[in-house]
C-alpha atoms as a PDB file:
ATOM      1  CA  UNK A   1      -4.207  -5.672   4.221  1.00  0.00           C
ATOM      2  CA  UNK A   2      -3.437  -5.835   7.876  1.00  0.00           C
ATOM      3  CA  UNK A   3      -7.138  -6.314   8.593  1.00  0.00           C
ATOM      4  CA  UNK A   4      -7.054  -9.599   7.115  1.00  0.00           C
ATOM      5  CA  UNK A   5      -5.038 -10.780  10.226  1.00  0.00           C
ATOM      6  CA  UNK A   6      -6.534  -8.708  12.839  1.00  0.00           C
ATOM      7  CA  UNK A   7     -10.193 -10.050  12.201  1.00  0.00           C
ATOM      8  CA  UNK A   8     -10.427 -12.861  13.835  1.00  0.00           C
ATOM      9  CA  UNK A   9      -8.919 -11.438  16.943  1.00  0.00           C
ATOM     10  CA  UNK A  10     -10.644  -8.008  17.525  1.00  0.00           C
ATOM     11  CA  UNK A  11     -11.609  -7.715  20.727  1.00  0.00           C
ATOM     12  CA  UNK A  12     -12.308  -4.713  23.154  1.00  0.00           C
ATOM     13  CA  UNK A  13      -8.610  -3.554  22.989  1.00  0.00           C
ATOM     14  CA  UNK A  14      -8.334  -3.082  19.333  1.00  0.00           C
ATOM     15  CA  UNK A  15     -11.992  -2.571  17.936  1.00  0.00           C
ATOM     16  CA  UNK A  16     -11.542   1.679  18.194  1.00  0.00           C
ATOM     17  CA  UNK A  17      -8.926   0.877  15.418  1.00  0.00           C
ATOM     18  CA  UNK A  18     -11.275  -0.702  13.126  1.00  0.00           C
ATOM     19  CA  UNK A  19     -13.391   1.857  14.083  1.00  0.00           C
ATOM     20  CA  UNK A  20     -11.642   4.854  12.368  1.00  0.00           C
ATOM     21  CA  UNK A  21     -10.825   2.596   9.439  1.00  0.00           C
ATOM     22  CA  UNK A  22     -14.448   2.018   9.131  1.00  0.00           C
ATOM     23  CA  UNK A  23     -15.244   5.759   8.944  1.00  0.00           C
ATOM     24  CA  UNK A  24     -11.930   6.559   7.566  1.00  0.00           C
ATOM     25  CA  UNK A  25     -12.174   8.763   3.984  1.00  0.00           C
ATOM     26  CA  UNK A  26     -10.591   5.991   2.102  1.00  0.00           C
ATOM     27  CA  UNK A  27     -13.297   3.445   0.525  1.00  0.00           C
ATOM     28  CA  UNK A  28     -10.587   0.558   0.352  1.00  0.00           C
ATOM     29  CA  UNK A  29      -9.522   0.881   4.116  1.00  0.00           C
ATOM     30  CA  UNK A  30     -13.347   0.671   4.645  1.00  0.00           C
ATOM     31  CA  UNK A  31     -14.055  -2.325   2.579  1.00  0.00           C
ATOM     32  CA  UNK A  32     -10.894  -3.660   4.894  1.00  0.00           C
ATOM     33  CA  UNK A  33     -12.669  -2.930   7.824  1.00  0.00           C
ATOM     34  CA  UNK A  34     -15.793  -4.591   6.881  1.00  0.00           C
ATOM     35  CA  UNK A  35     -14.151  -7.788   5.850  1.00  0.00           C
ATOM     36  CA  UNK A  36     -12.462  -7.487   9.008  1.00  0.00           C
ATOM     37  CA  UNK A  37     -15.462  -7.509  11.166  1.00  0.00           C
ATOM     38  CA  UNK A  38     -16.612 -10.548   8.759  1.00  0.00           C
ATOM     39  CA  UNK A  39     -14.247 -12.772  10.144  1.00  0.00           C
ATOM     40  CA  UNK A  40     -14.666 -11.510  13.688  1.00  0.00           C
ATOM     41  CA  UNK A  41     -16.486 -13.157  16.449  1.00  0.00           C
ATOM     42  CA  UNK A  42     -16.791 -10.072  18.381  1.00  0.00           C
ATOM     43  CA  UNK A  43     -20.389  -9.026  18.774  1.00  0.00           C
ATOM     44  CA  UNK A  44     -19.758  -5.290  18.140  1.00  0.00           C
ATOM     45  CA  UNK A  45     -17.748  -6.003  15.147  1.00  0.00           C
ATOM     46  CA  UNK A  46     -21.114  -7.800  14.241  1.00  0.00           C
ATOM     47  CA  UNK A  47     -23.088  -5.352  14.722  1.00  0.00           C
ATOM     48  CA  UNK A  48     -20.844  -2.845  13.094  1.00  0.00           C
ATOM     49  CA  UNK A  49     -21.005  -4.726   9.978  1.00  0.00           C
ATOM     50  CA  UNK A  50     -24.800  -5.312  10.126  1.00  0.00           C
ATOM     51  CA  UNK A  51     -25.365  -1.598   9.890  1.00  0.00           C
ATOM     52  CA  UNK A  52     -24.023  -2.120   6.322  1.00  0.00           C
ATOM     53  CA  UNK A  53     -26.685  -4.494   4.970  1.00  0.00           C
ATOM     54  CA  UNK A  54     -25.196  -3.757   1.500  1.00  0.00           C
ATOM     55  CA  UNK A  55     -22.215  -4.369   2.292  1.00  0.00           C
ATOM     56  CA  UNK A  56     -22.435  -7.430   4.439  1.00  0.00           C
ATOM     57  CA  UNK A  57     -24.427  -9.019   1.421  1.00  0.00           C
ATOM     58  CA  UNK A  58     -21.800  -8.162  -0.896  1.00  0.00           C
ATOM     59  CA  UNK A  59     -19.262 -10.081   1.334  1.00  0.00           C
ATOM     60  CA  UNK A  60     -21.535 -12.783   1.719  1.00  0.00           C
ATOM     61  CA  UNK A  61     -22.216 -13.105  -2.155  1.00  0.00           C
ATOM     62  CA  UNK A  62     -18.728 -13.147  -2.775  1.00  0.00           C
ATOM     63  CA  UNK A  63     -18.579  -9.971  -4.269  1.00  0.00           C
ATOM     64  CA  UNK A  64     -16.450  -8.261  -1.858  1.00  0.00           C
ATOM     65  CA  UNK A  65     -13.177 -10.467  -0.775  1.00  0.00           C
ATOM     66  CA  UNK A  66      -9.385  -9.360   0.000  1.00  0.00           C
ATOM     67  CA  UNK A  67      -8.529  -9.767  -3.441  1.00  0.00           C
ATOM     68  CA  UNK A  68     -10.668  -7.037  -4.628  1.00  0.00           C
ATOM     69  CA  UNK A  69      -9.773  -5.159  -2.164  1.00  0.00           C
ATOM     70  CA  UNK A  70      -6.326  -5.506  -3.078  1.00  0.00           C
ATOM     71  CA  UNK A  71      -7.056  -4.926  -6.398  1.00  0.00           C
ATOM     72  CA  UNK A  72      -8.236  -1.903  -5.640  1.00  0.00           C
ATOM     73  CA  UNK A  73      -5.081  -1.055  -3.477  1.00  0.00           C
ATOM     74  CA  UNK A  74      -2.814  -2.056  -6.713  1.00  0.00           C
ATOM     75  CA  UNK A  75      -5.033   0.047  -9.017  1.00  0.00           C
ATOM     76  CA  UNK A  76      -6.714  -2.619 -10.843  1.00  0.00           C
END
């Protein structure tokens, strides 16, 4: 859930890391990721997250939030 902090702050310096947790193999480290660029002001994380249309309308509808990704995490 570290995402949740970093989002508002990515910036140059930091965005290869949400990078490979946007590729990575695990589907709740890339739901973090997309959240992540969600809150961020960063054009690229923008335009990462726009490359998801699904997914950016599932944030946007509510449907995707930190607590279901935690949920997932916890095994709910």
């Amino acid at each position: 859930m570290l995402w949740r902090l970093v989002g508002p702050f990515l910036n140059n310096d930091n965005f290869e890391d949400l990078e490979r947790a946007w590729f990575s193999e695990v589907h709740a480290e890339r739901e973090a990721a997309a959240l992540a660029c969600h809150l961020s002001s960063y054009a690229p994380a923008q335009k990462l997250l726009e490359t998801r249309a699904d997914v950016a309308a599932e944030i946007r509808q509510g449907l995707l939030t930190w607590d279901t990704v935690a949920a997932r995490v916890n095994g709910h």
